[in-house]
PDB file of N, CA and C in Angstrom:
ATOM      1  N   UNK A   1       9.344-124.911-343.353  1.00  0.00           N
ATOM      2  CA  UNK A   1       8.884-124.953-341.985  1.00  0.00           C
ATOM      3  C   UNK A   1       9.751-125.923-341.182  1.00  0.00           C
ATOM      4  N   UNK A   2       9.372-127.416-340.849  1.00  0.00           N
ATOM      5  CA  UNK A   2      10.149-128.299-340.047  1.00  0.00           C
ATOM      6  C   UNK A   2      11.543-128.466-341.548  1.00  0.00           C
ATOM      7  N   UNK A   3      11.297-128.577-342.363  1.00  0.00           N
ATOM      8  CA  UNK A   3      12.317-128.854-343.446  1.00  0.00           C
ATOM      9  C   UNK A   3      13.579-127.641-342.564  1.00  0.00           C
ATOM     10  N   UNK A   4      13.283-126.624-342.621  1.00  0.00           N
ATOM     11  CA  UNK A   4      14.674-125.294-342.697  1.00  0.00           C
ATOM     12  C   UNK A   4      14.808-125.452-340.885  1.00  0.00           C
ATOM     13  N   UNK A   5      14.532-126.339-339.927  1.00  0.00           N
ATOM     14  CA  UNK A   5      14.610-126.292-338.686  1.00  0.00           C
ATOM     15  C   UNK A   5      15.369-127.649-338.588  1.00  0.00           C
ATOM     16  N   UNK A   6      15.007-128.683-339.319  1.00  0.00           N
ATOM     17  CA  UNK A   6      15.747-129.889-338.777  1.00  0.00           C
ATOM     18  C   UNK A   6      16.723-130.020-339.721  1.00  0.00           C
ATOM     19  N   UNK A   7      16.690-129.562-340.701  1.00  0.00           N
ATOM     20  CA  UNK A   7      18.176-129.989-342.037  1.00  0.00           C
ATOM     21  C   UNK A   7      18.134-128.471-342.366  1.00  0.00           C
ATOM     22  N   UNK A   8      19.327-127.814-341.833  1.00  0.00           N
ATOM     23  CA  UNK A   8      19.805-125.862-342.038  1.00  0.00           C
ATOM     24  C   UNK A   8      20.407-125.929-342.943  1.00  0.00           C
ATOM     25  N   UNK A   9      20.691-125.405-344.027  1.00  0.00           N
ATOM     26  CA  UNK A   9      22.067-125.148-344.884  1.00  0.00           C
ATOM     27  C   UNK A   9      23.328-124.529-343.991  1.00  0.00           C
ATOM     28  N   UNK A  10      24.309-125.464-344.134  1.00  0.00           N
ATOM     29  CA  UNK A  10      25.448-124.650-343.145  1.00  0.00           C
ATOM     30  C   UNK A  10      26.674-124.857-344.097  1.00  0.00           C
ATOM     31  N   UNK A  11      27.904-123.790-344.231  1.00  0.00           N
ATOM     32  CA  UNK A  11      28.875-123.367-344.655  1.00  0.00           C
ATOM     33  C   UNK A  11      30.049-124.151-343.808  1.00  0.00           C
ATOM     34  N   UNK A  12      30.932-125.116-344.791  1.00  0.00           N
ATOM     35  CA  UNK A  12      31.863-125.392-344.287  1.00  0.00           C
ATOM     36  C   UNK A  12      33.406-124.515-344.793  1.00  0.00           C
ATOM     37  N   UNK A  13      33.956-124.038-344.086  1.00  0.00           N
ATOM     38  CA  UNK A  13      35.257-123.294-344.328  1.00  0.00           C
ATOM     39  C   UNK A  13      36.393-124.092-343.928  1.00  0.00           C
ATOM     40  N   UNK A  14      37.118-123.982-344.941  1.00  0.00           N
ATOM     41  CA  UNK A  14      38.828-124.357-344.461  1.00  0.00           C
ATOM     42  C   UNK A  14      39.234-124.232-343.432  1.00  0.00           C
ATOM     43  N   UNK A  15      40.034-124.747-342.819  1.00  0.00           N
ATOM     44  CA  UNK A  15      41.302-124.620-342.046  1.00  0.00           C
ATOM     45  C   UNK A  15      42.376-124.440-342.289  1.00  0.00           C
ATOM     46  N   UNK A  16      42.568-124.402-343.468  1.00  0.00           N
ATOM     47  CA  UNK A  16      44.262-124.091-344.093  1.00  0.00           C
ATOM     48  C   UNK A  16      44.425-122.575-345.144  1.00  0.00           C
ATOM     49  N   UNK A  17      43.309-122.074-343.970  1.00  0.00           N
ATOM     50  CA  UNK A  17      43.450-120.375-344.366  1.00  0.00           C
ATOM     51  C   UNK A  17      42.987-119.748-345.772  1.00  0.00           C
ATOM     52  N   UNK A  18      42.751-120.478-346.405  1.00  0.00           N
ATOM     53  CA  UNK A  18      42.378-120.295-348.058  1.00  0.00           C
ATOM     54  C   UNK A  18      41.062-119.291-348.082  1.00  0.00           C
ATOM     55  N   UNK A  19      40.168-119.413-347.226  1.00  0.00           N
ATOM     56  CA  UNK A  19      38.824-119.118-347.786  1.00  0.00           C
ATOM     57  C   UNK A  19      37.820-120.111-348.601  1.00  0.00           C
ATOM     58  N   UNK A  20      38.093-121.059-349.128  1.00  0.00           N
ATOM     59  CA  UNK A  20      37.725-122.083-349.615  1.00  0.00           C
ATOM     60  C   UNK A  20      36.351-122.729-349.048  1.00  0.00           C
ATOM     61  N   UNK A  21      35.161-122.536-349.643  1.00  0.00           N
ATOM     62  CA  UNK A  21      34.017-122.980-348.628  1.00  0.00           C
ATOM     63  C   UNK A  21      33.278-124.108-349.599  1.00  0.00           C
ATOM     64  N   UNK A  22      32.441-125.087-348.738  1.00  0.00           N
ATOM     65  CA  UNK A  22      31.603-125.941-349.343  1.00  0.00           C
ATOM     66  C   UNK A  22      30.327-125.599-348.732  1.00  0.00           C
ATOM     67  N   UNK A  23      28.876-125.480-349.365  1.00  0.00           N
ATOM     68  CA  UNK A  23      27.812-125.907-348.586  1.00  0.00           C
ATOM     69  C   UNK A  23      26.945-126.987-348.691  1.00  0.00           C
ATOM     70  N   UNK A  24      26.697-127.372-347.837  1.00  0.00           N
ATOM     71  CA  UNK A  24      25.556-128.618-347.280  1.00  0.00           C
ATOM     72  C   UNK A  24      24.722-128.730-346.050  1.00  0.00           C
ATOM     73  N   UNK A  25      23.873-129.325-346.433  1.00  0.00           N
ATOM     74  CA  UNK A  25      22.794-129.734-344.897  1.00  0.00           C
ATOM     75  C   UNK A  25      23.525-130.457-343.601  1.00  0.00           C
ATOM     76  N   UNK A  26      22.714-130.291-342.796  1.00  0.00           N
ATOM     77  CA  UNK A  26      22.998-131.288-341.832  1.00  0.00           C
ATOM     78  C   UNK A  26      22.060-131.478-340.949  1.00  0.00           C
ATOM     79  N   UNK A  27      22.118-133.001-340.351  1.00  0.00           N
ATOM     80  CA  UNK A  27      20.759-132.882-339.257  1.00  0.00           C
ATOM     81  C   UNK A  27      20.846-132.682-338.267  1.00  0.00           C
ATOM     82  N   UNK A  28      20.571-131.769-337.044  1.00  0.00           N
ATOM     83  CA  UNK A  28      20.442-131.290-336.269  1.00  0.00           C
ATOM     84  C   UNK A  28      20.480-132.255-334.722  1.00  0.00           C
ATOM     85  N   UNK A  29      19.711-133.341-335.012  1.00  0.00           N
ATOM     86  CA  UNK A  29      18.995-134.572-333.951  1.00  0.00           C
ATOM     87  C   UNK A  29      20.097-134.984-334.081  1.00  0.00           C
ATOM     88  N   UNK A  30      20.800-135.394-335.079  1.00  0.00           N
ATOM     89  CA  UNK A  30      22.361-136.444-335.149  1.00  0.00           C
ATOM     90  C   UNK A  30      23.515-136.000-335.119  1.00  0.00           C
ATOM     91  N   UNK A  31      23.752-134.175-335.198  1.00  0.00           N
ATOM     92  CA  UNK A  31      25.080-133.805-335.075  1.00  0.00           C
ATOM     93  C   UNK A  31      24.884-132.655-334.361  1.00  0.00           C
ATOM     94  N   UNK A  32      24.240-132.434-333.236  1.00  0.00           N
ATOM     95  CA  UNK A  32      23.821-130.905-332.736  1.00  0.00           C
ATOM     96  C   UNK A  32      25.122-130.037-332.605  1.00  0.00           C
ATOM     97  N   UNK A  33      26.535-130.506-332.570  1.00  0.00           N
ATOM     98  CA  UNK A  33      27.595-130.009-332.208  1.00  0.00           C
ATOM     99  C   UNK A  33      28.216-129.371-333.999  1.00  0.00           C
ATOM    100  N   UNK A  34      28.807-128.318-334.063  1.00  0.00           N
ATOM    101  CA  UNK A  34      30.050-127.993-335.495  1.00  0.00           C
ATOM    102  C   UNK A  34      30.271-129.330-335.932  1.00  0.00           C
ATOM    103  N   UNK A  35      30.001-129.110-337.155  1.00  0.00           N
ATOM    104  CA  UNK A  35      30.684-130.858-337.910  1.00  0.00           C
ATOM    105  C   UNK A  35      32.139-130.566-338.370  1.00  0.00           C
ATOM    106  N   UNK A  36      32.522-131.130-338.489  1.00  0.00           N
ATOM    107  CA  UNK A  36      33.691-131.318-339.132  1.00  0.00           C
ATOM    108  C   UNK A  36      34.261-132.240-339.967  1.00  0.00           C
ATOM    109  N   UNK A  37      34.714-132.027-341.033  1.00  0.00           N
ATOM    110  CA  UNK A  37      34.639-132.929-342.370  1.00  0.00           C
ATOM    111  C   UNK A  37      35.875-132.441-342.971  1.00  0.00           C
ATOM    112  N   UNK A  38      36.720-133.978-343.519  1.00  0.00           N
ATOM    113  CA  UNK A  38      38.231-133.569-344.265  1.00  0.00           C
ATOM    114  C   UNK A  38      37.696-133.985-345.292  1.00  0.00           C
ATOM    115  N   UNK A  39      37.735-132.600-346.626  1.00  0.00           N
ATOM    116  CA  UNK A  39      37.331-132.646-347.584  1.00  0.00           C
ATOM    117  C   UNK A  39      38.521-131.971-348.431  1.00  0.00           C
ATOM    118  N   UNK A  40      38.735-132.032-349.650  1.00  0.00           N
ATOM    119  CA  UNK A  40      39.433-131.255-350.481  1.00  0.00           C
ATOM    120  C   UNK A  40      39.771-129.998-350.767  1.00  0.00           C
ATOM    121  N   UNK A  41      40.442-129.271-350.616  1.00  0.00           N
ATOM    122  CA  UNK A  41      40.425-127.461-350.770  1.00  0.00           C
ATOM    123  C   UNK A  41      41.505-127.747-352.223  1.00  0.00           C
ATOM    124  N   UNK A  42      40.918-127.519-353.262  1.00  0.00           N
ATOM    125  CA  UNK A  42      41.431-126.933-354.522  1.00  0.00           C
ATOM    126  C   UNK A  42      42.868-125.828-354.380  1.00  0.00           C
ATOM    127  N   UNK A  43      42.582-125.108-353.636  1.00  0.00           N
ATOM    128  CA  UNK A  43      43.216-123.783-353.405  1.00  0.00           C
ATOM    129  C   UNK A  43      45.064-124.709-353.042  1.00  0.00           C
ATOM    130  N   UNK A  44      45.029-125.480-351.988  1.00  0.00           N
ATOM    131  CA  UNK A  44      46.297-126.107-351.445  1.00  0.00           C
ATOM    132  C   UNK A  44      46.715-127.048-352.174  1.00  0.00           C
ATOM    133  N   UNK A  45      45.339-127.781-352.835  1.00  0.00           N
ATOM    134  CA  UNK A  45      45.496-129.186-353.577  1.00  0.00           C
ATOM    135  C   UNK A  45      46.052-130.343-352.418  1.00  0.00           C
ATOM    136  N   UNK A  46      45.204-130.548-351.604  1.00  0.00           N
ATOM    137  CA  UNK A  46      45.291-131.534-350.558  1.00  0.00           C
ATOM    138  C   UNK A  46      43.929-131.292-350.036  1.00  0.00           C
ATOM    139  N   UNK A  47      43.684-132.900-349.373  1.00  0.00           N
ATOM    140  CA  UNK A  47      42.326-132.643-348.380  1.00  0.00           C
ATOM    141  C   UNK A  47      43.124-131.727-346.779  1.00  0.00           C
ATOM    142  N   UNK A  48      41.645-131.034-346.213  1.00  0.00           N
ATOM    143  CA  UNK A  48      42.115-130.662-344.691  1.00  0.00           C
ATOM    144  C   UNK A  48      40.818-130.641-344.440  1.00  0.00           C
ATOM    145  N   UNK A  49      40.970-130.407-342.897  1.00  0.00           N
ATOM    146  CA  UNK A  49      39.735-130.179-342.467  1.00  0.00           C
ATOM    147  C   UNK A  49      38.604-128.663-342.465  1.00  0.00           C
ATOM    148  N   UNK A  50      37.591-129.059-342.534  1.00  0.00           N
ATOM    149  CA  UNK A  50      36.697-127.860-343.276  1.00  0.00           C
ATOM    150  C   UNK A  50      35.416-128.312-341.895  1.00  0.00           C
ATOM    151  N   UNK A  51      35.708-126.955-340.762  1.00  0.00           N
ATOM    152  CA  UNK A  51      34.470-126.911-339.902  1.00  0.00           C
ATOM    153  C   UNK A  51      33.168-126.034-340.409  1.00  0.00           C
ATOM    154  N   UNK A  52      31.984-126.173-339.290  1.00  0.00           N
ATOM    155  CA  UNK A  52      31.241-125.389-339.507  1.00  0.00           C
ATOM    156  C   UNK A  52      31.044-124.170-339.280  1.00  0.00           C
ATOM    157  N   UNK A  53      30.576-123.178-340.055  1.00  0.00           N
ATOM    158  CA  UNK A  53      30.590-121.933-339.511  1.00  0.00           C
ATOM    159  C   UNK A  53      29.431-121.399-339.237  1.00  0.00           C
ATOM    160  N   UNK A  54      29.201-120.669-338.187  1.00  0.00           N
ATOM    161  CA  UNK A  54      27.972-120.002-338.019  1.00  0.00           C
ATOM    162  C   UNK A  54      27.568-118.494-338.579  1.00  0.00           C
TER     163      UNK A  54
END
């Protein structure tokens, strides 16, 4: 109910074209905007940045 409205599961995807996805929560009240997070992509073997997707 308020759990799946204030913390969504959302899909972060690469930027360095791979396909490469992570998922995690996020809170809504503190980041209402796409997050964006430089995390690791296996695929390149370097961190890049990994936005949100809808």
């Amino acid at each position: 109910m308020a759990r799946t409205d204030l913390r969504p599961v959302i899909k972060l995807r690469s930027t360095a074209g791979t396909g490469h996805t992570y998922v995690t929560r996020k809170n809504r009240r503190n980041d209402p905007d796409r997050l964006v997070l430089r995390k690791y992509d296996p695929v390149v073997r370097r961190h890049v940045e990994f936005r949100e997707e809808r």
